[in-house]
PDB file of N, CA and C in Angstrom:
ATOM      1  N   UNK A   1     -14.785 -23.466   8.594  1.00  0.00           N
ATOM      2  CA  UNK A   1     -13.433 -23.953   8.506  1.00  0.00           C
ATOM      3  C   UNK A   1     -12.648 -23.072   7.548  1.00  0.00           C
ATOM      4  N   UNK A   2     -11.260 -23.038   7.682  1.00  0.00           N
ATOM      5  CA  UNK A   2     -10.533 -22.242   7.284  1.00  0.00           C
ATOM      6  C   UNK A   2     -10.715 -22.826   5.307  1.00  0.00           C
ATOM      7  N   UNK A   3     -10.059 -22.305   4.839  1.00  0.00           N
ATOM      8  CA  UNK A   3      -9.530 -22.579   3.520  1.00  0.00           C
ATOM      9  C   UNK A   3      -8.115 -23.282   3.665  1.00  0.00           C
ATOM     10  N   UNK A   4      -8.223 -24.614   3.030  1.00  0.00           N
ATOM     11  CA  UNK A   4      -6.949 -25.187   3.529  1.00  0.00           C
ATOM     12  C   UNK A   4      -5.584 -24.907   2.151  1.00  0.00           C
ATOM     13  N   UNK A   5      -4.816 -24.605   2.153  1.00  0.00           N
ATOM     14  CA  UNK A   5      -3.881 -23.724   1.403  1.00  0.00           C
ATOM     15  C   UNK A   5      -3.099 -24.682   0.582  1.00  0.00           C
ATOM     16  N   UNK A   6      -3.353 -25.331  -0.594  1.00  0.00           N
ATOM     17  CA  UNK A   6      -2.792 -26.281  -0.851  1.00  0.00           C
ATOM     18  C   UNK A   6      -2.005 -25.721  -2.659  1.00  0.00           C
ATOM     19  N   UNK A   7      -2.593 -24.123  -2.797  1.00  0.00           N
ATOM     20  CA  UNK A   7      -2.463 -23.513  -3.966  1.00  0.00           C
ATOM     21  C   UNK A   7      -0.832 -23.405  -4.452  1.00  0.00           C
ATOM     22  N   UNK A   8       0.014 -23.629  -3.713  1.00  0.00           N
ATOM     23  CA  UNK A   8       1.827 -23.290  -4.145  1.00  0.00           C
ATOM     24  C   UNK A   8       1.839 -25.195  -3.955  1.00  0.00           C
ATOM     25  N   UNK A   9       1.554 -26.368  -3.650  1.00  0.00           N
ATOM     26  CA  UNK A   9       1.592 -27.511  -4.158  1.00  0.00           C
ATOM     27  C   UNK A   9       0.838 -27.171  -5.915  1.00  0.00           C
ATOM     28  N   UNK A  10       0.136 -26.702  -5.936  1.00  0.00           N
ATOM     29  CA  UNK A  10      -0.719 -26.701  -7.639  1.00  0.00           C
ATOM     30  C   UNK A  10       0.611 -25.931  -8.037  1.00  0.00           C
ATOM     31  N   UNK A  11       0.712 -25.111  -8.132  1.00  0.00           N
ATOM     32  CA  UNK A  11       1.731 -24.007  -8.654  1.00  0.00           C
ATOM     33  C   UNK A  11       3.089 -24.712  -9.186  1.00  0.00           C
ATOM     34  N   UNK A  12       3.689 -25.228  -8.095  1.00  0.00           N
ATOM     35  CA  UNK A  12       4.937 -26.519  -8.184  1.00  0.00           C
ATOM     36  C   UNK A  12       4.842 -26.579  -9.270  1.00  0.00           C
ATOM     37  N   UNK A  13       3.745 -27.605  -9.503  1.00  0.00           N
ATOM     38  CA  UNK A  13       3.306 -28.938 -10.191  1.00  0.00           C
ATOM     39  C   UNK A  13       3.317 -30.223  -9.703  1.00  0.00           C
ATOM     40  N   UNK A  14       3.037 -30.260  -8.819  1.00  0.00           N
ATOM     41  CA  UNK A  14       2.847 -31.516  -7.629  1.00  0.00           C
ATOM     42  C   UNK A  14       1.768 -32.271  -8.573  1.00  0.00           C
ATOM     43  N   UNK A  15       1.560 -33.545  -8.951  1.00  0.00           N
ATOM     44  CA  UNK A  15       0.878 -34.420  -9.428  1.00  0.00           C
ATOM     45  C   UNK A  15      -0.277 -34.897  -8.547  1.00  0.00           C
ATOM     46  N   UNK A  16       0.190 -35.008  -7.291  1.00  0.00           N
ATOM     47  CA  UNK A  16      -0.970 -35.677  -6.103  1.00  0.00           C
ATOM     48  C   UNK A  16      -0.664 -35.177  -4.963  1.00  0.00           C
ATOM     49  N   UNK A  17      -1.619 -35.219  -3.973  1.00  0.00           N
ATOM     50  CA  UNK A  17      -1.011 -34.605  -2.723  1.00  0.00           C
ATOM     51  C   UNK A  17      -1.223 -35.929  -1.515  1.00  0.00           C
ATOM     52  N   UNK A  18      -0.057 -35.564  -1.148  1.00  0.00           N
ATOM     53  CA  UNK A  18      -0.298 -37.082   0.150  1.00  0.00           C
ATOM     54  C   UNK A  18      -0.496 -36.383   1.333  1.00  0.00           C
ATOM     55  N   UNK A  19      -1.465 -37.347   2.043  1.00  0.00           N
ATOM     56  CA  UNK A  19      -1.787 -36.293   3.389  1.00  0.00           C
ATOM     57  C   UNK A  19      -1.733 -37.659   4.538  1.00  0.00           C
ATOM     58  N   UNK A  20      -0.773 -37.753   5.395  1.00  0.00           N
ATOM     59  CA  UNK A  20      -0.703 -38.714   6.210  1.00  0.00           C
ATOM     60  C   UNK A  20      -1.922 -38.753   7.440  1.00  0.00           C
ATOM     61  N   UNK A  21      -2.814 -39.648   7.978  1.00  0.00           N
ATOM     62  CA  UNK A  21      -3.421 -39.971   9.055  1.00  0.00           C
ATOM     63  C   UNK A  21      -3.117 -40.468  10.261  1.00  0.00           C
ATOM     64  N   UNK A  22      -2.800 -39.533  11.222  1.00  0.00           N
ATOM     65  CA  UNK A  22      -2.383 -40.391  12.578  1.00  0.00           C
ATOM     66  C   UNK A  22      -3.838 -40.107  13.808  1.00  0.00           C
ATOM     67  N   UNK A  23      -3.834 -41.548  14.196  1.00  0.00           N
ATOM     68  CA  UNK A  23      -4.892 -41.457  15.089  1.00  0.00           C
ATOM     69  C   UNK A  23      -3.996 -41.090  16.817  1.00  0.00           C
ATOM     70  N   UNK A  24      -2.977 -40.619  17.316  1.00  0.00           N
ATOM     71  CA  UNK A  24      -2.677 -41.287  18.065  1.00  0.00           C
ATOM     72  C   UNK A  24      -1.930 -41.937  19.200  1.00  0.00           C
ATOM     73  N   UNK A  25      -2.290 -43.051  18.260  1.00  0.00           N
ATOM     74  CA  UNK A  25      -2.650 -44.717  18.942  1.00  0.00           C
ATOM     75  C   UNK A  25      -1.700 -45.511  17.934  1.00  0.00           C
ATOM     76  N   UNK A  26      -1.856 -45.404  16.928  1.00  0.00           N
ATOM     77  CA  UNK A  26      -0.920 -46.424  16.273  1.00  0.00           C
ATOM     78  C   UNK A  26       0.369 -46.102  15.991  1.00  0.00           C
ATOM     79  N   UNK A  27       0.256 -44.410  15.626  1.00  0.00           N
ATOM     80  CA  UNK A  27       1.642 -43.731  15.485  1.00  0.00           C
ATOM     81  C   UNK A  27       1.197 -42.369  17.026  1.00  0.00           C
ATOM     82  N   UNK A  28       2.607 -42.305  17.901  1.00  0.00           N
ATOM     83  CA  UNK A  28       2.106 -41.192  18.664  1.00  0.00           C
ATOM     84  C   UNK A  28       1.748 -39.833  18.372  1.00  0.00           C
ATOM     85  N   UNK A  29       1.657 -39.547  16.862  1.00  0.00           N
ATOM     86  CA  UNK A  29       1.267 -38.246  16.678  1.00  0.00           C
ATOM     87  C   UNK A  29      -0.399 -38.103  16.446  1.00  0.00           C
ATOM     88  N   UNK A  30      -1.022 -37.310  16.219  1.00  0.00           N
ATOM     89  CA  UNK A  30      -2.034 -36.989  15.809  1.00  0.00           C
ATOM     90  C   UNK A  30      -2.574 -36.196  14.756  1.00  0.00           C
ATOM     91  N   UNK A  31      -3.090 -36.657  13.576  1.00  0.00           N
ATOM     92  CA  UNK A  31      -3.199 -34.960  12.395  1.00  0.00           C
ATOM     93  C   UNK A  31      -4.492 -35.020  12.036  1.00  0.00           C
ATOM     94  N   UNK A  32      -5.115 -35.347  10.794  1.00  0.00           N
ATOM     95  CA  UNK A  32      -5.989 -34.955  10.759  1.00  0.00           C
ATOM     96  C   UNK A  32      -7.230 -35.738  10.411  1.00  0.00           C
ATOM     97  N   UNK A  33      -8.408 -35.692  10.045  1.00  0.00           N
ATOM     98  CA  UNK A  33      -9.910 -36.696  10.021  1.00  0.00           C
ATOM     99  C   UNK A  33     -10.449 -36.477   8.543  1.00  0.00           C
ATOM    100  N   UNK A  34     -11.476 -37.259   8.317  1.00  0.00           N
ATOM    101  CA  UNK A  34     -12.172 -36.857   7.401  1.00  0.00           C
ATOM    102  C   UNK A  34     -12.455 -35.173   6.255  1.00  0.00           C
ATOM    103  N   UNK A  35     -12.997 -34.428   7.546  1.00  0.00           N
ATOM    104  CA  UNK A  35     -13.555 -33.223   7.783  1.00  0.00           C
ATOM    105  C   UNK A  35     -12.003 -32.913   6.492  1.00  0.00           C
ATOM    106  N   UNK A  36     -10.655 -32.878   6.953  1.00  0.00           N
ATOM    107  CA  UNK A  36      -9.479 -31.790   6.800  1.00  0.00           C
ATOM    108  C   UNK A  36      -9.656 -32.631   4.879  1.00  0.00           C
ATOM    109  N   UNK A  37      -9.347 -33.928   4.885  1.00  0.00           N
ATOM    110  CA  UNK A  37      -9.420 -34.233   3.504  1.00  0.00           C
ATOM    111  C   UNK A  37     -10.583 -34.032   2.678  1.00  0.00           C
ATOM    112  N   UNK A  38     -11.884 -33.696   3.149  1.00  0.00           N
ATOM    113  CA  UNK A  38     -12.808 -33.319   2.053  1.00  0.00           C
ATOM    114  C   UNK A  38     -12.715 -31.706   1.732  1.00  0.00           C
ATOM    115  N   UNK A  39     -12.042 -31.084   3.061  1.00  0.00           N
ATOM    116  CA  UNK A  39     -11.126 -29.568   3.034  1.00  0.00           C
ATOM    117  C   UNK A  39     -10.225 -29.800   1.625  1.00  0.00           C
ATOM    118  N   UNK A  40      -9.447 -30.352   1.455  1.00  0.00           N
ATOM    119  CA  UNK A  40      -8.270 -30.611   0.786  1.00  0.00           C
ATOM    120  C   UNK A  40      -8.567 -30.377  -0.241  1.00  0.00           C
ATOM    121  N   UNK A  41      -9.741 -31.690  -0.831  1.00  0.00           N
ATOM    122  CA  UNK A  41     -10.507 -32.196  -2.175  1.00  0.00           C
ATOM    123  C   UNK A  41     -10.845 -30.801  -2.677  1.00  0.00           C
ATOM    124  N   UNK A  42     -11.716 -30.152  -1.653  1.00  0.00           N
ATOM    125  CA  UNK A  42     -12.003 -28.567  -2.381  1.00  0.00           C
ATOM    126  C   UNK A  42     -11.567 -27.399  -2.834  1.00  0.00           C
ATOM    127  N   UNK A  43      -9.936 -28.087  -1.912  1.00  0.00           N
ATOM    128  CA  UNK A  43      -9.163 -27.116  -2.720  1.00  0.00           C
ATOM    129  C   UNK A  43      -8.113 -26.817  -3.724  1.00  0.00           C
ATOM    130  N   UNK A  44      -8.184 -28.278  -4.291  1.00  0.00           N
ATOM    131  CA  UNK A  44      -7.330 -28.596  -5.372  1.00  0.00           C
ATOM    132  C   UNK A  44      -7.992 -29.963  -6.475  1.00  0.00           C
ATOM    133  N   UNK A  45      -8.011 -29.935  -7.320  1.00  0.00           N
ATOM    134  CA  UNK A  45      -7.809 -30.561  -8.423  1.00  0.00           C
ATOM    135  C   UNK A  45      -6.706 -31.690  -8.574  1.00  0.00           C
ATOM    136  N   UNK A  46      -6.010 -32.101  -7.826  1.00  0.00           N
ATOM    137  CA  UNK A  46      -4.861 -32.498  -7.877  1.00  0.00           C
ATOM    138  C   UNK A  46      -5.404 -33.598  -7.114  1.00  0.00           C
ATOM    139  N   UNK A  47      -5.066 -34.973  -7.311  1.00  0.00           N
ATOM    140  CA  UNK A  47      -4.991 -36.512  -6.670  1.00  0.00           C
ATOM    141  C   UNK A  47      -4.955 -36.579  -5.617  1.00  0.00           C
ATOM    142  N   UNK A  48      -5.464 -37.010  -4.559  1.00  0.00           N
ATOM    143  CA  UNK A  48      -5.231 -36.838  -2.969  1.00  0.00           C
ATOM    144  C   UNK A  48      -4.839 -38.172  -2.683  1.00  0.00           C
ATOM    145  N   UNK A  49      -3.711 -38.600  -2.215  1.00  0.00           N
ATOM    146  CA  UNK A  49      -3.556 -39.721  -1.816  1.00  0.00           C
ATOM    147  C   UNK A  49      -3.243 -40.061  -0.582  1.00  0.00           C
ATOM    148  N   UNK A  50      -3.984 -40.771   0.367  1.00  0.00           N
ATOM    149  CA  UNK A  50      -4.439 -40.210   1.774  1.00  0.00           C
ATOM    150  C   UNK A  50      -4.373 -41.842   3.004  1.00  0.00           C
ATOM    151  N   UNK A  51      -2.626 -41.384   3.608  1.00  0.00           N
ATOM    152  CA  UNK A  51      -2.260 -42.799   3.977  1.00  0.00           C
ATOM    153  C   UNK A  51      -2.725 -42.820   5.737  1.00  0.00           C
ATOM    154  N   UNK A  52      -3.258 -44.237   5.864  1.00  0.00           N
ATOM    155  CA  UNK A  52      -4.149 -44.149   6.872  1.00  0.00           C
ATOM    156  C   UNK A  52      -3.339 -45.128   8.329  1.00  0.00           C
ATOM    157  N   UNK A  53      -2.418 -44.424   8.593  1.00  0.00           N
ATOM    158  CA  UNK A  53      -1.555 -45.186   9.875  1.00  0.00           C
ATOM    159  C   UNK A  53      -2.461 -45.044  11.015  1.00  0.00           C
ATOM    160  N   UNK A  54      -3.717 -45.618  11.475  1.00  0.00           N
ATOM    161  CA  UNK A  54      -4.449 -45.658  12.771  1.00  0.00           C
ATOM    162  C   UNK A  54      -4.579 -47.048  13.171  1.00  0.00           C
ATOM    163  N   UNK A  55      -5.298 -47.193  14.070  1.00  0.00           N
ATOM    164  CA  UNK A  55      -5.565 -48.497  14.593  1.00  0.00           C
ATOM    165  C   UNK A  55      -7.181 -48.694  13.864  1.00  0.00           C
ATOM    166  N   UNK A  56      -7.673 -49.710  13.679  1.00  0.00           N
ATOM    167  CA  UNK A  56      -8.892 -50.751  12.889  1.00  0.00           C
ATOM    168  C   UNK A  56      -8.606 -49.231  11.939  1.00  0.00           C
ATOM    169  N   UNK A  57      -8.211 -49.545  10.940  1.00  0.00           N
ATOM    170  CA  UNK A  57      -8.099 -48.567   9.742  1.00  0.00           C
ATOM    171  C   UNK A  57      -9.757 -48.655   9.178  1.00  0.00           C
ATOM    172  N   UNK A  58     -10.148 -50.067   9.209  1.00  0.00           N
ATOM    173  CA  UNK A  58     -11.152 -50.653   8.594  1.00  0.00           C
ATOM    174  C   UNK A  58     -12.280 -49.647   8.718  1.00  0.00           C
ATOM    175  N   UNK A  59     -12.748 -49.405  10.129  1.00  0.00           N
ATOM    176  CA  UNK A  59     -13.295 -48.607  10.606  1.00  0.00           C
ATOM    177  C   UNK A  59     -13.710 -47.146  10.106  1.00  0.00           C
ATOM    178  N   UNK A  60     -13.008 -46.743   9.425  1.00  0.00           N
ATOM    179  CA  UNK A  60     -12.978 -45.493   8.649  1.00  0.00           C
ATOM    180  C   UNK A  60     -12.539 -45.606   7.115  1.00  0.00           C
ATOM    181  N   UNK A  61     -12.784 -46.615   6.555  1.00  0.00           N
ATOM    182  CA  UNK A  61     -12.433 -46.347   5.148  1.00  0.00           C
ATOM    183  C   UNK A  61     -13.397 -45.803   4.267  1.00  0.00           C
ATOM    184  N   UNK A  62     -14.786 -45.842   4.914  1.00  0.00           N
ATOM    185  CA  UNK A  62     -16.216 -45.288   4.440  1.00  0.00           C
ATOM    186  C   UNK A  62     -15.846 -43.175   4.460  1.00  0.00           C
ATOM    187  N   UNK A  63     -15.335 -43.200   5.921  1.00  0.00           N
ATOM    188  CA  UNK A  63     -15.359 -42.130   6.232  1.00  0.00           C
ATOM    189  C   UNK A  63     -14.383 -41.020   5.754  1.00  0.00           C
ATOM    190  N   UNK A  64     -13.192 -41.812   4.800  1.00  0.00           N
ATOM    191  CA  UNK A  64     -12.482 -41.319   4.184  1.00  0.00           C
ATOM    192  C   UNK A  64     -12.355 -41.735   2.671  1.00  0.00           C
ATOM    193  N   UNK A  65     -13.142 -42.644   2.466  1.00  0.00           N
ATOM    194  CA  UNK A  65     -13.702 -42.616   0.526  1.00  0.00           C
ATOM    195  C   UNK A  65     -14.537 -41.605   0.441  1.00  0.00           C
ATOM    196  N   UNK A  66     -15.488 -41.601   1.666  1.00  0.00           N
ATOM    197  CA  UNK A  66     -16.791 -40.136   1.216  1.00  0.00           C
ATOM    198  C   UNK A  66     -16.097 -38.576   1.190  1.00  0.00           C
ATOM    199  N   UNK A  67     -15.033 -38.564   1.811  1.00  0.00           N
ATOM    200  CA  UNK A  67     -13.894 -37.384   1.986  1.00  0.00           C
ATOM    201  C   UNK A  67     -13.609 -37.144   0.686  1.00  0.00           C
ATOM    202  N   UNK A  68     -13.601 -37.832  -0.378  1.00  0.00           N
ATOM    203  CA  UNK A  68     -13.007 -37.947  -1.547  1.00  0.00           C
ATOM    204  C   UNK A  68     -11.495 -38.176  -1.816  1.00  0.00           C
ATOM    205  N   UNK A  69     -11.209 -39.472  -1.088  1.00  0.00           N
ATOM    206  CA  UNK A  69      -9.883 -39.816  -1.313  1.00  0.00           C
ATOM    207  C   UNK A  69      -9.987 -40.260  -2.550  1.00  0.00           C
ATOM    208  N   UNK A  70      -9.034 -39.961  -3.451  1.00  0.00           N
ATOM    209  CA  UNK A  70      -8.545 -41.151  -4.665  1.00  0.00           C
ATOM    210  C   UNK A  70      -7.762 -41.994  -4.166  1.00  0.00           C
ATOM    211  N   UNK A  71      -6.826 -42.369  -3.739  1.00  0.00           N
ATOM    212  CA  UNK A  71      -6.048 -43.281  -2.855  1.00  0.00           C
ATOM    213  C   UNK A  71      -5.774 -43.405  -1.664  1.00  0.00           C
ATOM    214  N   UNK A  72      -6.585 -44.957  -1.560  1.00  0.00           N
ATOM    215  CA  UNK A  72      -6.842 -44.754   0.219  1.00  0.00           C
ATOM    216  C   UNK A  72      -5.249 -46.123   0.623  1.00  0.00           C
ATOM    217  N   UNK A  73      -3.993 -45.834   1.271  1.00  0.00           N
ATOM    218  CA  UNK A  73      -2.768 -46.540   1.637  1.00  0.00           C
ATOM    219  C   UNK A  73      -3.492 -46.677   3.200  1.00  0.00           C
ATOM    220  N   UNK A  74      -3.489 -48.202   3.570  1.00  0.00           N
ATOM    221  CA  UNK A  74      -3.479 -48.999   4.640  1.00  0.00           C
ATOM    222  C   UNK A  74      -2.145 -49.331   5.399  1.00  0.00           C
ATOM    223  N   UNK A  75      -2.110 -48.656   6.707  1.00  0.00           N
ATOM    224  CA  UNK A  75      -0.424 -49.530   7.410  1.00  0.00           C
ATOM    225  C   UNK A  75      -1.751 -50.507   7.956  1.00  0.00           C
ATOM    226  N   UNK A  76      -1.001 -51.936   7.565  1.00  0.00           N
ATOM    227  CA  UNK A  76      -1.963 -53.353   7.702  1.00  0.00           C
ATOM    228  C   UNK A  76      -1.447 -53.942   9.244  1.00  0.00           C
ATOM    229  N   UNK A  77      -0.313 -52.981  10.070  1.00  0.00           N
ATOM    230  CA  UNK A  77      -0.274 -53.878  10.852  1.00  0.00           C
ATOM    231  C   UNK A  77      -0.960 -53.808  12.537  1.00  0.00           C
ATOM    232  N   UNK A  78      -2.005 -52.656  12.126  1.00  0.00           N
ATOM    233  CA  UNK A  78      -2.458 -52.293  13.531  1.00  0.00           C
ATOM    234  C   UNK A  78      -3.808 -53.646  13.835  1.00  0.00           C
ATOM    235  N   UNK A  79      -4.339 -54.229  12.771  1.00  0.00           N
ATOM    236  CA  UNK A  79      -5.514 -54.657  12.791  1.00  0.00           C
ATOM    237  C   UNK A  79      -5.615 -56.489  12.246  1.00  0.00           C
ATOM    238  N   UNK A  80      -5.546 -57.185  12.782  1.00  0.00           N
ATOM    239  CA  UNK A  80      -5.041 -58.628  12.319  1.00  0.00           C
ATOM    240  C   UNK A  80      -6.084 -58.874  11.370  1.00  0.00           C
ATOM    241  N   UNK A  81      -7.658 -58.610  11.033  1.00  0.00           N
ATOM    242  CA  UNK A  81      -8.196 -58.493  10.263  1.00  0.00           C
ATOM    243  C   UNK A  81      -8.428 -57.700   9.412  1.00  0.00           C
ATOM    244  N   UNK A  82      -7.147 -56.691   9.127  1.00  0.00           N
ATOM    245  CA  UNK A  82      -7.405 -55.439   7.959  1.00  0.00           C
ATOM    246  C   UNK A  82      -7.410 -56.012   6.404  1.00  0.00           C
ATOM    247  N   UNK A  83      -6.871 -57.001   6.309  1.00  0.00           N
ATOM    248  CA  UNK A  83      -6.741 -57.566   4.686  1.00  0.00           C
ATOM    249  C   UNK A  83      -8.096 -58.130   4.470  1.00  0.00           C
ATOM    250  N   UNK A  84      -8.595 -58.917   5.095  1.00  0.00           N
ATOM    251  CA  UNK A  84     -10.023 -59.440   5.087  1.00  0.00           C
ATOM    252  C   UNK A  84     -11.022 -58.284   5.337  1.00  0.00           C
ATOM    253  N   UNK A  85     -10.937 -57.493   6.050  1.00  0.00           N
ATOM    254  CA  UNK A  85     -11.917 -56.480   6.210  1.00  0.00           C
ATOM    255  C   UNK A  85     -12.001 -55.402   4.784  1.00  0.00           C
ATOM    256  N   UNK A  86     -10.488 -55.300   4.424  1.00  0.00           N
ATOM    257  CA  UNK A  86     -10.372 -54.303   2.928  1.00  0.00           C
ATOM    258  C   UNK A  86     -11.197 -55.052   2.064  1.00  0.00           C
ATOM    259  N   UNK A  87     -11.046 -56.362   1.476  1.00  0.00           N
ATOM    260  CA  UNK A  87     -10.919 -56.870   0.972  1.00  0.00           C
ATOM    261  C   UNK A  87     -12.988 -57.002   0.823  1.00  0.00           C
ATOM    262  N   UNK A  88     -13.428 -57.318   1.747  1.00  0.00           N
ATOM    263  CA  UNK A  88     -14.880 -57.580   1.960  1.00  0.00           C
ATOM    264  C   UNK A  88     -15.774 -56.222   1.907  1.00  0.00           C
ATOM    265  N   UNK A  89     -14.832 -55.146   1.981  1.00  0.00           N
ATOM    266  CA  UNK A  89     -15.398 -53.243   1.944  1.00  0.00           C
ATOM    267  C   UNK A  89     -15.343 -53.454   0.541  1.00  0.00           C
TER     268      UNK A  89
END
């Protein structure tokens, strides 16, 4: 995998980096998985805060804490059990 280029956000001084998740399905776009945010993690020092607009979000919150998210943002309304499911992870 490439080197993902996140070095002129450090440079800024960007505090955290937000990296949006579309599966899709819940929003019609599509970006990126696990794989791109543990990319990210390696290439900066900087907070990753990593918002998860898919459908059963639930489903992948393992797969994107092991990514090394520091902040994992839930859109709660794809999944009628996402508050109970966060909540019990």
């Amino acid at each position: 995998m490439r080197p993902i280029v996140v070095a002129p956000f450090d440079l800024a001084g960007a505090d955290w980096i937000h990296i949006d998740i579309m599966d899709g399905r819940f929003v019609p776009n599509i970006s990126f998985g696990p794989a791109i945010v543990n990319a990210v993690r390696h290439s900066t020092a900087k907070s990753l805060n990593v918002h998860l607009m898919i459908v059963e979000p639930e489903r992948y919150l393992g797969d994107f804490a092991k990514a090394v998210a520091d902040h994992l943002l839930v859109q709660a309304e794809p999944s009628s059990r996402a508050v109970a499911n966060l909540r019990a992870w």
